[in-house]
Each structure stands twice: as C-alpha cells, then as structure tokens.
PDB file of N, CA and C in Angstrom:
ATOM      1  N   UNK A   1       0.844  -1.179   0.000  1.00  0.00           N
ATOM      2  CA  UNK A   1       0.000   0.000   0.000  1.00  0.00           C
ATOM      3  C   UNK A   1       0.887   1.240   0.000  1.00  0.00           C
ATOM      4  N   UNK A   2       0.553   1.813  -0.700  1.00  0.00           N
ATOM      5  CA  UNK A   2       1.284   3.491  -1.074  1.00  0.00           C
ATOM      6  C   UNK A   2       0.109   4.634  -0.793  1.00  0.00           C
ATOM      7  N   UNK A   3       0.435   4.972   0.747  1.00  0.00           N
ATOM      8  CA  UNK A   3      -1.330   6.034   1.101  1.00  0.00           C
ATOM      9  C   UNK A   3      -0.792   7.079   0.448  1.00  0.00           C
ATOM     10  N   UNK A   4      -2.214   7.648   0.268  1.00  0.00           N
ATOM     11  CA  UNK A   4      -2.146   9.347  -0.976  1.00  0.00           C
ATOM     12  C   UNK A   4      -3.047   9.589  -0.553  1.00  0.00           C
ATOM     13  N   UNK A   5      -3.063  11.178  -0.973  1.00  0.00           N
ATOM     14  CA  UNK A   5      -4.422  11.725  -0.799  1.00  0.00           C
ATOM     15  C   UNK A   5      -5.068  12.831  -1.394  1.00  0.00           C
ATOM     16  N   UNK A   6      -5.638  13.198  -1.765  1.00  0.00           N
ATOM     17  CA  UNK A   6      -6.349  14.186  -2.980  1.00  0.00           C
ATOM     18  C   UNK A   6      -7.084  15.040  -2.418  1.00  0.00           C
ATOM     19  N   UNK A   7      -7.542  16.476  -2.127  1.00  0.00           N
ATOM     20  CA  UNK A   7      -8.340  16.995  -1.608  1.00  0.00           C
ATOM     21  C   UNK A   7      -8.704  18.422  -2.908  1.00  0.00           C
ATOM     22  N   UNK A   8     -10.118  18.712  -2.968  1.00  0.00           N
ATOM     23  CA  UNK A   8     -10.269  19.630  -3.648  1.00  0.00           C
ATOM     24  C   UNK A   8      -9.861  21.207  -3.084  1.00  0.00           C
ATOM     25  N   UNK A   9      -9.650  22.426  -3.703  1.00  0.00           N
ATOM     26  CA  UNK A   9      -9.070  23.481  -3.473  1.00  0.00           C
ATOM     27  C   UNK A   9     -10.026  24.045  -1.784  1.00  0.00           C
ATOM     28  N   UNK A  10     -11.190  23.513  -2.201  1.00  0.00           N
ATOM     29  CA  UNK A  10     -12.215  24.579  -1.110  1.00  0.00           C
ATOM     30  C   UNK A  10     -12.289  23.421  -0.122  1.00  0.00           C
ATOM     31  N   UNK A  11     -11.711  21.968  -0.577  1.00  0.00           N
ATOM     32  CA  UNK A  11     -11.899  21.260   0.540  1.00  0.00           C
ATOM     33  C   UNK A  11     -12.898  20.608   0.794  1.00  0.00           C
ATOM     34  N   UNK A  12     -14.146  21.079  -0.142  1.00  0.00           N
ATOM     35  CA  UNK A  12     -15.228  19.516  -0.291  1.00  0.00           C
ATOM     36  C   UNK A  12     -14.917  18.416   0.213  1.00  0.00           C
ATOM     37  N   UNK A  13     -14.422  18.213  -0.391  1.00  0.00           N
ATOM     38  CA  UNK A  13     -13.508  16.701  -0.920  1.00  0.00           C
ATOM     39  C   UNK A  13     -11.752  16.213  -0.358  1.00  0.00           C
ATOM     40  N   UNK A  14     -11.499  15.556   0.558  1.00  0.00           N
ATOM     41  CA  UNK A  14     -10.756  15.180   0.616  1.00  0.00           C
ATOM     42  C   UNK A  14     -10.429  14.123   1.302  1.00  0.00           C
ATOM     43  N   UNK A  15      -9.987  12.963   0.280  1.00  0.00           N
ATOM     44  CA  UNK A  15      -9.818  11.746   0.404  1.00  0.00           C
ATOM     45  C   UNK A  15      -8.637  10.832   0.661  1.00  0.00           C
ATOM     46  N   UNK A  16      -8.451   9.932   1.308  1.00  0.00           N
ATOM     47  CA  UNK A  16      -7.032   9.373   1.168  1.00  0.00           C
ATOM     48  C   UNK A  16      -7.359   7.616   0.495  1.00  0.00           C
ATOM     49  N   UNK A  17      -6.424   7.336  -0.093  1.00  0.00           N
ATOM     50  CA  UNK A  17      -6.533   6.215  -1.110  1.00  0.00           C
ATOM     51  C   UNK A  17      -5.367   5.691  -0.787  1.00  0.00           C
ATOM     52  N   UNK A  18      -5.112   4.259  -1.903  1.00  0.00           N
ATOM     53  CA  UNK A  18      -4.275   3.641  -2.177  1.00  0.00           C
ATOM     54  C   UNK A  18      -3.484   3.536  -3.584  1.00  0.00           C
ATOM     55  N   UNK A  19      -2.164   4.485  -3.544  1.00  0.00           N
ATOM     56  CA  UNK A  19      -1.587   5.300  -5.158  1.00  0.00           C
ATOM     57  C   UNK A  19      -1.090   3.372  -5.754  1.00  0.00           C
ATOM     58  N   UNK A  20      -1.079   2.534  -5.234  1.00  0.00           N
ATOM     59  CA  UNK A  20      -0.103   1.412  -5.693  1.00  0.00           C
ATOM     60  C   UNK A  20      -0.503   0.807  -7.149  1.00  0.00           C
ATOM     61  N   UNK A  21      -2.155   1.175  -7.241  1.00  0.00           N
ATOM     62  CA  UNK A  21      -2.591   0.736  -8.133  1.00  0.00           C
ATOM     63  C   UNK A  21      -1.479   1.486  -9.685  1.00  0.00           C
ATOM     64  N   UNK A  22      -1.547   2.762  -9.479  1.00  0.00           N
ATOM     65  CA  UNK A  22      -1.181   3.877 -10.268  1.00  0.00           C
ATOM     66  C   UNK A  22       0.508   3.168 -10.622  1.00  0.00           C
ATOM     67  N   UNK A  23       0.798   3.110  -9.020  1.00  0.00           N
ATOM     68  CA  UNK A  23       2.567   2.711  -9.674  1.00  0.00           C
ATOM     69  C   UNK A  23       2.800   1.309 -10.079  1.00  0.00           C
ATOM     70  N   UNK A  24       2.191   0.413 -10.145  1.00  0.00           N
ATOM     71  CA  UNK A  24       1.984  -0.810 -10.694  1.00  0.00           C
ATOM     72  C   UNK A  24       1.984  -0.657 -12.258  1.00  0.00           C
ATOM     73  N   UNK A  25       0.761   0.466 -12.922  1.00  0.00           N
ATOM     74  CA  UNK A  25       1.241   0.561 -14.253  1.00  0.00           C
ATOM     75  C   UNK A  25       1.785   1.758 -14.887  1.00  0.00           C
ATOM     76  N   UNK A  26       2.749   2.397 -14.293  1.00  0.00           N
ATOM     77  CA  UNK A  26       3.330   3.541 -13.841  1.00  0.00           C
ATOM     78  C   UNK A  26       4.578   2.975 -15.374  1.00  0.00           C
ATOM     79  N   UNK A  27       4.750   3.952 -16.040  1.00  0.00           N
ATOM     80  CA  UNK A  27       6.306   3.944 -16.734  1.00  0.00           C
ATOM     81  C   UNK A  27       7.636   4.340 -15.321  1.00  0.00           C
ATOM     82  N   UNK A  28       8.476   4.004 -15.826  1.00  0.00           N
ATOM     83  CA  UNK A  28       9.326   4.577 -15.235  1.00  0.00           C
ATOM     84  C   UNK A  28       9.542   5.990 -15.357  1.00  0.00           C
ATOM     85  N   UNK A  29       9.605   6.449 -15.896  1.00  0.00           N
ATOM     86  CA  UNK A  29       9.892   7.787 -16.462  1.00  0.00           C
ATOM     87  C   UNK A  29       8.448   8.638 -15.776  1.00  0.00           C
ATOM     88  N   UNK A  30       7.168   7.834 -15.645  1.00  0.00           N
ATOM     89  CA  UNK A  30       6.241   7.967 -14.843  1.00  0.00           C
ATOM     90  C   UNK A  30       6.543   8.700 -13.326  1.00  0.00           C
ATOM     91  N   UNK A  31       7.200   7.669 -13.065  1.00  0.00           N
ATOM     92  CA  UNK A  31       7.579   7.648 -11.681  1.00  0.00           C
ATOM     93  C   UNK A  31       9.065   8.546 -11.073  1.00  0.00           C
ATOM     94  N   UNK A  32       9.580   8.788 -12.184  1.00  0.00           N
ATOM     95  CA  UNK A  32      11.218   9.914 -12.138  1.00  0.00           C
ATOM     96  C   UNK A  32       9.902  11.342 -11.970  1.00  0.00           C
ATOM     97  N   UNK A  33       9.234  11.336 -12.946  1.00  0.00           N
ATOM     98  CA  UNK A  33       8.766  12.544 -12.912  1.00  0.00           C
ATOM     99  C   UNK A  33       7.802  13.243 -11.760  1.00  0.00           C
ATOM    100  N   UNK A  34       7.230  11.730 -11.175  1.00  0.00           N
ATOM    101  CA  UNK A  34       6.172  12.051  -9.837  1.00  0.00           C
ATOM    102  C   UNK A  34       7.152  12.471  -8.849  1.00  0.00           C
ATOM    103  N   UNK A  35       8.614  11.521  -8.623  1.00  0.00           N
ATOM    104  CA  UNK A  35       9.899  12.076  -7.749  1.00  0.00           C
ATOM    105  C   UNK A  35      10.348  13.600  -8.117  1.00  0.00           C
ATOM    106  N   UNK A  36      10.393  13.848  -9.487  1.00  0.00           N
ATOM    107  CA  UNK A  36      10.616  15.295  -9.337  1.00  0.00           C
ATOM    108  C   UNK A  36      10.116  16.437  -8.804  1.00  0.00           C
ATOM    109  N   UNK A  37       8.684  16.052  -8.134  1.00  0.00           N
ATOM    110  CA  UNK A  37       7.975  17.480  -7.987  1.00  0.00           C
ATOM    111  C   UNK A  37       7.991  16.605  -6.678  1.00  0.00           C
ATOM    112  N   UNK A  38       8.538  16.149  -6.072  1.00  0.00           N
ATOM    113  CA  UNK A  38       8.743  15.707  -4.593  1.00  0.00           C
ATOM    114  C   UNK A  38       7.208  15.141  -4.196  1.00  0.00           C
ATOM    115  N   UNK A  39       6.627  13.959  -5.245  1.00  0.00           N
ATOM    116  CA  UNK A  39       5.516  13.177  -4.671  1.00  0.00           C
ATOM    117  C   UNK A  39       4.636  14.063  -4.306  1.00  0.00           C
ATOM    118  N   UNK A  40       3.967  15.138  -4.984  1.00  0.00           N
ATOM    119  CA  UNK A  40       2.902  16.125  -4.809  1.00  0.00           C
ATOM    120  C   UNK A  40       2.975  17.766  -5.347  1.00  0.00           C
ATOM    121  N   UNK A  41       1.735  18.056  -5.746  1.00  0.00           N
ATOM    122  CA  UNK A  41       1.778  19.365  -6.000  1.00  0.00           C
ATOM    123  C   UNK A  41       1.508  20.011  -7.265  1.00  0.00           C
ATOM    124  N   UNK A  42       1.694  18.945  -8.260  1.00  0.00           N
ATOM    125  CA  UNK A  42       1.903  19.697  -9.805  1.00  0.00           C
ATOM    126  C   UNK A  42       1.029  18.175 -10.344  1.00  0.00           C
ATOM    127  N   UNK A  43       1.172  18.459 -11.949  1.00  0.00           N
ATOM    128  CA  UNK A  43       0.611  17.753 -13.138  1.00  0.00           C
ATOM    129  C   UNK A  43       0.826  15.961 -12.670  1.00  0.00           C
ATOM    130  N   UNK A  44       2.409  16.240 -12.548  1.00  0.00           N
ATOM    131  CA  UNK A  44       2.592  14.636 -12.674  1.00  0.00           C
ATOM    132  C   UNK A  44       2.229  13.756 -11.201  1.00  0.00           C
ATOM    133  N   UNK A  45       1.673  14.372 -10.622  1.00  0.00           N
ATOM    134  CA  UNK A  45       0.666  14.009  -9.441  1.00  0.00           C
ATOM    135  C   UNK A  45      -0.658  14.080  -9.316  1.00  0.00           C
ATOM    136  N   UNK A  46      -1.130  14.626 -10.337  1.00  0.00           N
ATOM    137  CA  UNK A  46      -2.180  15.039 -10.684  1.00  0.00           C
ATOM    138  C   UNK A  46      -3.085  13.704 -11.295  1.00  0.00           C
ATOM    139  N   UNK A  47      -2.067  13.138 -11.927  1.00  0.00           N
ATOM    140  CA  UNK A  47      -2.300  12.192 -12.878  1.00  0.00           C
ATOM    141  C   UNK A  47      -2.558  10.786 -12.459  1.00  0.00           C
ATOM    142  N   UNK A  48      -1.910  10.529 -11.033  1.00  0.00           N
ATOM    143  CA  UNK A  48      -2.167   9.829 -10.137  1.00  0.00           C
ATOM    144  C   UNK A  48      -3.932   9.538  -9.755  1.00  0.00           C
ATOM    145  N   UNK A  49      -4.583  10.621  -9.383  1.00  0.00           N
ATOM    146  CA  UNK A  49      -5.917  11.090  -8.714  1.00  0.00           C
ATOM    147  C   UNK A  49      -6.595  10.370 -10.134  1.00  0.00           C
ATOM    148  N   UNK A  50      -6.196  11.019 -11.491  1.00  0.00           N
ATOM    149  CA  UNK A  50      -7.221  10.945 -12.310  1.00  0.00           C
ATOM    150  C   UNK A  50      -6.633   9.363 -12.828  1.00  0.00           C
ATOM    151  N   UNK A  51      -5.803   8.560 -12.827  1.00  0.00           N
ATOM    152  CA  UNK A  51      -6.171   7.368 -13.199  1.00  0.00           C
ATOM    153  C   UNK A  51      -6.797   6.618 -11.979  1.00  0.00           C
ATOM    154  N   UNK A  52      -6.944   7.139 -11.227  1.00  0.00           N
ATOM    155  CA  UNK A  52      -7.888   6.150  -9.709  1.00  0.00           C
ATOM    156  C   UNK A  52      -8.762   6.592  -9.684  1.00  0.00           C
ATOM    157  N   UNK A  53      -9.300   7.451 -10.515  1.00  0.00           N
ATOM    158  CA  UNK A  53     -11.257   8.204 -10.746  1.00  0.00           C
ATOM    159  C   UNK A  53     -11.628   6.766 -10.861  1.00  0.00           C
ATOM    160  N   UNK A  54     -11.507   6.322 -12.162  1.00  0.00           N
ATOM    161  CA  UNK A  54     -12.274   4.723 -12.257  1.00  0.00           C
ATOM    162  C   UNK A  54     -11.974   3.866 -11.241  1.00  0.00           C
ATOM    163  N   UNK A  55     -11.379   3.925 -10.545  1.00  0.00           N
ATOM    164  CA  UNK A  55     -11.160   2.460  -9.125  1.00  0.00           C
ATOM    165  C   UNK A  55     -11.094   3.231  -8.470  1.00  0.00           C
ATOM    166  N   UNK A  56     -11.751   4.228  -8.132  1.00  0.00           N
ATOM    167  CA  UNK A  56     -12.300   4.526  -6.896  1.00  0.00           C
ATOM    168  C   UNK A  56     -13.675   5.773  -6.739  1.00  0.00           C
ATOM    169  N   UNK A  57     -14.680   5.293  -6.227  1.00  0.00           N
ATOM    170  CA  UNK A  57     -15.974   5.862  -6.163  1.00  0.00           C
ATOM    171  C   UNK A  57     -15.558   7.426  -5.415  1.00  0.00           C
ATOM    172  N   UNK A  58     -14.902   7.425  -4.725  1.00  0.00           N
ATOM    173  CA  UNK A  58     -14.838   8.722  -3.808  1.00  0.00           C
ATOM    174  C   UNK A  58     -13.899   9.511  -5.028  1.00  0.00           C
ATOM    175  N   UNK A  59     -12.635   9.357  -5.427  1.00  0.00           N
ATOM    176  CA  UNK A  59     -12.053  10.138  -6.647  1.00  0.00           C
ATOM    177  C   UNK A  59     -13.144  10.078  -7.354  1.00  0.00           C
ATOM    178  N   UNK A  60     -14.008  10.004  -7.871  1.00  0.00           N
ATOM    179  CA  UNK A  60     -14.763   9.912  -8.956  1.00  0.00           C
ATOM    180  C   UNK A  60     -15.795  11.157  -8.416  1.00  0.00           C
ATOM    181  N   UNK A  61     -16.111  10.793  -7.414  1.00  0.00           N
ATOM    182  CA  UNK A  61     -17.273  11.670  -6.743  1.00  0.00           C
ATOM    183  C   UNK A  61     -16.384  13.194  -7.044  1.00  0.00           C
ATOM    184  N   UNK A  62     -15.379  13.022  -6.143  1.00  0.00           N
ATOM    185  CA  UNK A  62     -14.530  14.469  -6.703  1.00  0.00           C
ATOM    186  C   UNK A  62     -14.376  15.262  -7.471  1.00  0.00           C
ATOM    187  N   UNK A  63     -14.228  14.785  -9.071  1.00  0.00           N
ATOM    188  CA  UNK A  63     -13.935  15.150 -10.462  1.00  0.00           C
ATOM    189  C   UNK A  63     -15.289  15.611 -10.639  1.00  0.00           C
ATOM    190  N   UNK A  64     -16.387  14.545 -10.491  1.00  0.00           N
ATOM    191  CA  UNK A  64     -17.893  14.826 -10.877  1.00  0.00           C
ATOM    192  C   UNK A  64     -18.028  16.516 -10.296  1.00  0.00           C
ATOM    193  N   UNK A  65     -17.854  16.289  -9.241  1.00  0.00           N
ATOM    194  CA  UNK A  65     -18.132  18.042  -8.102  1.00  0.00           C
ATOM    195  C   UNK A  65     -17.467  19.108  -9.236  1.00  0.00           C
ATOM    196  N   UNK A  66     -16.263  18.437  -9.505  1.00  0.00           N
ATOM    197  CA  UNK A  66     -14.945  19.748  -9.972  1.00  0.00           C
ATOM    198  C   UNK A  66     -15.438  20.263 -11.406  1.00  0.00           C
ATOM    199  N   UNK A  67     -15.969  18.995 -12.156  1.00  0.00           N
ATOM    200  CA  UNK A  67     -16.636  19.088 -13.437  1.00  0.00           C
ATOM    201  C   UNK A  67     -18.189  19.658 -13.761  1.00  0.00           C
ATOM    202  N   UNK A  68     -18.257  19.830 -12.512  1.00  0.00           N
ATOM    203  CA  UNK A  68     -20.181  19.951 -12.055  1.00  0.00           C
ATOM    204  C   UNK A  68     -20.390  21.602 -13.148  1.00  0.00           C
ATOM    205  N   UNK A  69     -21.218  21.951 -13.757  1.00  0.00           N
ATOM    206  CA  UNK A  69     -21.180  23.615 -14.054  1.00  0.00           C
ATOM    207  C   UNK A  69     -21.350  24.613 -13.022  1.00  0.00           C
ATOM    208  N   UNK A  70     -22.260  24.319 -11.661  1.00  0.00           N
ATOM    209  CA  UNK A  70     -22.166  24.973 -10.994  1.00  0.00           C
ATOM    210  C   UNK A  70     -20.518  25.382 -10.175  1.00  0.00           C
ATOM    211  N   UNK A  71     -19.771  24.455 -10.249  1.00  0.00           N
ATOM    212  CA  UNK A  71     -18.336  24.720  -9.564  1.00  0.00           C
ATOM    213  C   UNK A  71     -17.602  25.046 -10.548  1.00  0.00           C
ATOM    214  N   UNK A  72     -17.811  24.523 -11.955  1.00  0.00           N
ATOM    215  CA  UNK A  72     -16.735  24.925 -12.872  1.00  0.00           C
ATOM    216  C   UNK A  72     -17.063  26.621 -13.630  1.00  0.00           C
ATOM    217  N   UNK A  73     -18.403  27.013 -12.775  1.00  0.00           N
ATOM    218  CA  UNK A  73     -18.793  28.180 -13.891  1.00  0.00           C
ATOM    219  C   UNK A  73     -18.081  29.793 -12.094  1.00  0.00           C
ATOM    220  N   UNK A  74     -17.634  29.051 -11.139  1.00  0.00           N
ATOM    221  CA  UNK A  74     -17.201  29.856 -10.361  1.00  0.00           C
ATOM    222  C   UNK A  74     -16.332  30.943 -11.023  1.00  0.00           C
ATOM    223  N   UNK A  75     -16.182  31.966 -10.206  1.00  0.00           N
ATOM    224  CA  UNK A  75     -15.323  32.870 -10.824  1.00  0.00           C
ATOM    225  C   UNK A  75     -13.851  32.137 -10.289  1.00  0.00           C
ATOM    226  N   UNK A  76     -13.481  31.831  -8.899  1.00  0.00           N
ATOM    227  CA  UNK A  76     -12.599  31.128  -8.447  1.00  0.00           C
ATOM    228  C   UNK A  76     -12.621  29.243  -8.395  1.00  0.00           C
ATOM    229  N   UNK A  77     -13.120  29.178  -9.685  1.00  0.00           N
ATOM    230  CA  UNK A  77     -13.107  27.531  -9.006  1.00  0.00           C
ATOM    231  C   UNK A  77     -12.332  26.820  -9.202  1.00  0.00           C
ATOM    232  N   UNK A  78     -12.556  25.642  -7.826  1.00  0.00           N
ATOM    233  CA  UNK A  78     -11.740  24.919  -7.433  1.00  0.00           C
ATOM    234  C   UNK A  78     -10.863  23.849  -8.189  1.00  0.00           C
ATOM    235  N   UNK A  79      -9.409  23.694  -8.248  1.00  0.00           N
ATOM    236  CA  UNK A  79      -8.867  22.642  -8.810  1.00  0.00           C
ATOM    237  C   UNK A  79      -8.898  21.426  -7.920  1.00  0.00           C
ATOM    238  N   UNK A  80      -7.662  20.620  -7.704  1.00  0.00           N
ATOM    239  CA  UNK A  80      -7.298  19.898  -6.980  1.00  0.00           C
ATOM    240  C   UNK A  80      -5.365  19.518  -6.570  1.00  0.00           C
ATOM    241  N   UNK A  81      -5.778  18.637  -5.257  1.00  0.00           N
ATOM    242  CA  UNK A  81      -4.200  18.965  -5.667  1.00  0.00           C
ATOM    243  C   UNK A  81      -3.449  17.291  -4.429  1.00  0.00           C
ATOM    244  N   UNK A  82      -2.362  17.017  -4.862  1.00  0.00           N
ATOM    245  CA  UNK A  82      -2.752  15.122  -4.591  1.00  0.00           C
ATOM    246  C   UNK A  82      -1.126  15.076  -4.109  1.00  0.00           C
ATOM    247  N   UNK A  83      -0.972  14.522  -3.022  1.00  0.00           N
ATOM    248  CA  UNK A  83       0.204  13.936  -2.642  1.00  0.00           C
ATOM    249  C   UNK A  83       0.227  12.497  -2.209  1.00  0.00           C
ATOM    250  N   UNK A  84       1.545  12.051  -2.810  1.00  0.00           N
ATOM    251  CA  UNK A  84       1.777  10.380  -2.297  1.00  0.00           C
ATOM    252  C   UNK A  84       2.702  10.646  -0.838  1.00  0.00           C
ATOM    253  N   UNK A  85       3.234   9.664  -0.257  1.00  0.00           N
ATOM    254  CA  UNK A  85       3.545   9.617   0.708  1.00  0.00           C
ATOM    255  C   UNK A  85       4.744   8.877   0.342  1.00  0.00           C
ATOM    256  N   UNK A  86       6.272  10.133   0.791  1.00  0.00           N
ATOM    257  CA  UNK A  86       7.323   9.371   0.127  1.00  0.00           C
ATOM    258  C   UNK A  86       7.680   8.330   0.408  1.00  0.00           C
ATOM    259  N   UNK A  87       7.678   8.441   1.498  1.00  0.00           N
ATOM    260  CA  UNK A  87       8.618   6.800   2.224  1.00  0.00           C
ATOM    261  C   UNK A  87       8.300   5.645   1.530  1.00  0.00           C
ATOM    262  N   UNK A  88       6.305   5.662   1.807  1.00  0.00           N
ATOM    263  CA  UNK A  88       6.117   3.969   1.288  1.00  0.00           C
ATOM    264  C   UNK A  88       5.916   3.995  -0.325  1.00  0.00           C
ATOM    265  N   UNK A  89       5.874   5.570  -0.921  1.00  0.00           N
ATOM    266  CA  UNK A  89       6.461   5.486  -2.249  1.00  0.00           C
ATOM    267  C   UNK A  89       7.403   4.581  -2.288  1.00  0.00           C
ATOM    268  N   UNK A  90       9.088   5.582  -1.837  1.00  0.00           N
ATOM    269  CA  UNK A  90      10.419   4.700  -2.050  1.00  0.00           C
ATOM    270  C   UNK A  90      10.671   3.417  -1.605  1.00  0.00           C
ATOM    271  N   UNK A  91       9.731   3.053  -0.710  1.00  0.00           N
ATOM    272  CA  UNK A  91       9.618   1.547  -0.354  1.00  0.00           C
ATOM    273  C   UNK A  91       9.262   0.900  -1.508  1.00  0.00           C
ATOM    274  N   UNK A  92       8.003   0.809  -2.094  1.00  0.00           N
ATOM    275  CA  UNK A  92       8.072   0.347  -2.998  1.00  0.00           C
ATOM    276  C   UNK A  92       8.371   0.163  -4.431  1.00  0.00           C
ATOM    277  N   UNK A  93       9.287   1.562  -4.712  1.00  0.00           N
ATOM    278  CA  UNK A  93      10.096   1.685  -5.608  1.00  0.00           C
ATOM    279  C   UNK A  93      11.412   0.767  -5.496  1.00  0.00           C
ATOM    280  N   UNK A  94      11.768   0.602  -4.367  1.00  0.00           N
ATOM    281  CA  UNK A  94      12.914  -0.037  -3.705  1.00  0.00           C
ATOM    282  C   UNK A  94      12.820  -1.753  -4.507  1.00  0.00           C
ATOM    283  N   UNK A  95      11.438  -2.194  -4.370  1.00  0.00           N
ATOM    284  CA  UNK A  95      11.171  -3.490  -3.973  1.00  0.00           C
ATOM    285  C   UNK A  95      10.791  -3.743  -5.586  1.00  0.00           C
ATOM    286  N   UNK A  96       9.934  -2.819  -5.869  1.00  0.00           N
ATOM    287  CA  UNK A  96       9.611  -3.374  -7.278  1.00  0.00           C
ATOM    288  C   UNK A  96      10.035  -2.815  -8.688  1.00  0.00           C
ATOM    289  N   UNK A  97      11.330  -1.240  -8.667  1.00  0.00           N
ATOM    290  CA  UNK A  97      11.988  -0.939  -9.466  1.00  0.00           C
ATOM    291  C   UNK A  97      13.012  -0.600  -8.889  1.00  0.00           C
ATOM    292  N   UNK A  98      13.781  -1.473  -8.508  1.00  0.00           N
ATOM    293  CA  UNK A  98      15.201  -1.315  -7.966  1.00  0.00           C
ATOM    294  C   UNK A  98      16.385  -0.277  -8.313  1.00  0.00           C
ATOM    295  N   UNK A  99      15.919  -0.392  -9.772  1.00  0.00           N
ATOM    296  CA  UNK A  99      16.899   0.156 -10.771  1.00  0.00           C
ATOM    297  C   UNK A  99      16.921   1.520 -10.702  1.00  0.00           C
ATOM    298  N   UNK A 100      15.589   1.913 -10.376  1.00  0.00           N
ATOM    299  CA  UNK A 100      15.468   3.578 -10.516  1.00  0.00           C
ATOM    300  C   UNK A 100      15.722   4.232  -8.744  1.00  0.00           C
ATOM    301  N   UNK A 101      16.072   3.196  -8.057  1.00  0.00           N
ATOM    302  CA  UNK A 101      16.802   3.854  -6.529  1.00  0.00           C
ATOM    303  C   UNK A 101      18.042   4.892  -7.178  1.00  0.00           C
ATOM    304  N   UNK A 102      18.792   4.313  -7.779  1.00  0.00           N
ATOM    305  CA  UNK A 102      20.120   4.961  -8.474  1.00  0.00           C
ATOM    306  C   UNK A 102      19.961   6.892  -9.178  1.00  0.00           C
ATOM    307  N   UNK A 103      18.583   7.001  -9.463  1.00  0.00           N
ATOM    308  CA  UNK A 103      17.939   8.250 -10.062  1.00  0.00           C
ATOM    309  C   UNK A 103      18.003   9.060  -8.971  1.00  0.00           C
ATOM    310  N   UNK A 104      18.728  10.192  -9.474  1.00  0.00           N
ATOM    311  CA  UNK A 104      19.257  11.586  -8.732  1.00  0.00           C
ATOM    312  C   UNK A 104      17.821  12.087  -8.427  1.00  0.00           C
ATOM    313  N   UNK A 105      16.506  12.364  -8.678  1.00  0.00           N
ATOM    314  CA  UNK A 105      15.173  12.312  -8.602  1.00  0.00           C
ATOM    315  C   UNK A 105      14.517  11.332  -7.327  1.00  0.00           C
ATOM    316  N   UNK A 106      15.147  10.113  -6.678  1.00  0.00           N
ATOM    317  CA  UNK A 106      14.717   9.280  -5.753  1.00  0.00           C
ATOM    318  C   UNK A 106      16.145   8.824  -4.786  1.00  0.00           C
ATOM    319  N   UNK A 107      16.948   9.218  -5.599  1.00  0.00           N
ATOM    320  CA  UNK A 107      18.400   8.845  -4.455  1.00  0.00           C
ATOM    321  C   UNK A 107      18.062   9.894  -3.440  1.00  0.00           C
ATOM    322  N   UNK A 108      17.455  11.312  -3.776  1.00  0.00           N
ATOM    323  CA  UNK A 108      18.051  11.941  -2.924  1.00  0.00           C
ATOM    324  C   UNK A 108      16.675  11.724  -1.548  1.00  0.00           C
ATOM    325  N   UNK A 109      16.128  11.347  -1.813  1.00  0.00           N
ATOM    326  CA  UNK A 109      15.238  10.578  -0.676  1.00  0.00           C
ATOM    327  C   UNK A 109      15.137   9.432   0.035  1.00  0.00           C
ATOM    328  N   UNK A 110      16.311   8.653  -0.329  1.00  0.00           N
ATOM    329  CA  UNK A 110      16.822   7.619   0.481  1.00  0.00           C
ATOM    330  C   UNK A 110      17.772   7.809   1.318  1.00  0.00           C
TER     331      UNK A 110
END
C-alpha cells in the first residue's frame, strides 16, 4: 500500500486512497517525474488522482463536483491537488523498481 491523498481546493472533498494501483502501471519515467515534484503538487501528481477516478468511487465523486457547471462556472473555481507519501512510495520503488533507486530524482530521498 502506497497512502495518498487528494483533496479539492475549497476542501469539499478530501480523500485518502491507495496510489499502488497507479505505480503498478506507472512507466518509469512515470515515476522519475512524480519524484521530481517531490511526490505532490503539480501535473505529474495530478495524474495519479485521475487514473484512480475509475477504481475509486470517492475520486470519482470528486472530479464529478470539480466538473459539475455549478463549480466549474465559479469565478474562483476549485482545482485539486494530490500527494503520495514518500517513504512507502520509495519503499516500494525499492522493492519493485530497484533500478530507478540509483535516479538523482529518488536517491536523494533515500
């Protein structure tokens, strides 16, 4: 298990999940790039949330809200914004892409 968690800007919504699904079919280059923005905050974390919309009812509920017209026609409306949790990230980077421990992007978190 790799806990994460997604919460919308105003805070509706905020959920914690299981990212493992995501890094299971994750590229590598996937996963250099989620390490670059330090496991939260930007696009390539982003991307995390929206492939677990479909396997998971509560992400889904989220997007629906964010996509709703009443929230999307706000003058300020809300994005979202998703962090993994490094450790049992690099844990299981450790265990199931060994190779990419060596990446200046995840070395420096070991």
């Amino acid at each position: 298990m790799i806990d994460a968690e997604t919460h919308t800007d105003d805070y509706e919504f905020e959920i914690k999940f299981d990212a493992a699904p995501w890094f299971e079919q994750a590229s590598d280059q996937e996963i250099i790039d989620l390490a670059e923005i330090d496991f939260r905050g930007d696009e390539a974390a982003d991307v995390v949330a929206l492939f677990m919309e479909d396997r998971d009812e509560r992400i889904a509920d989220m997007f629906h809200y964010l996509r709703s017209p009443s929230v999307r026609g706000r003058k300020n409306a809300p994005g979202f914004e998703v962090s993994v949790h490094v450790k049992l990230a690099i844990r299981w980077i450790n265990k199931n892409r060994p190779h990419l421990m060596t990446h200046p992007a995840i070395e420096r978190w070991v």
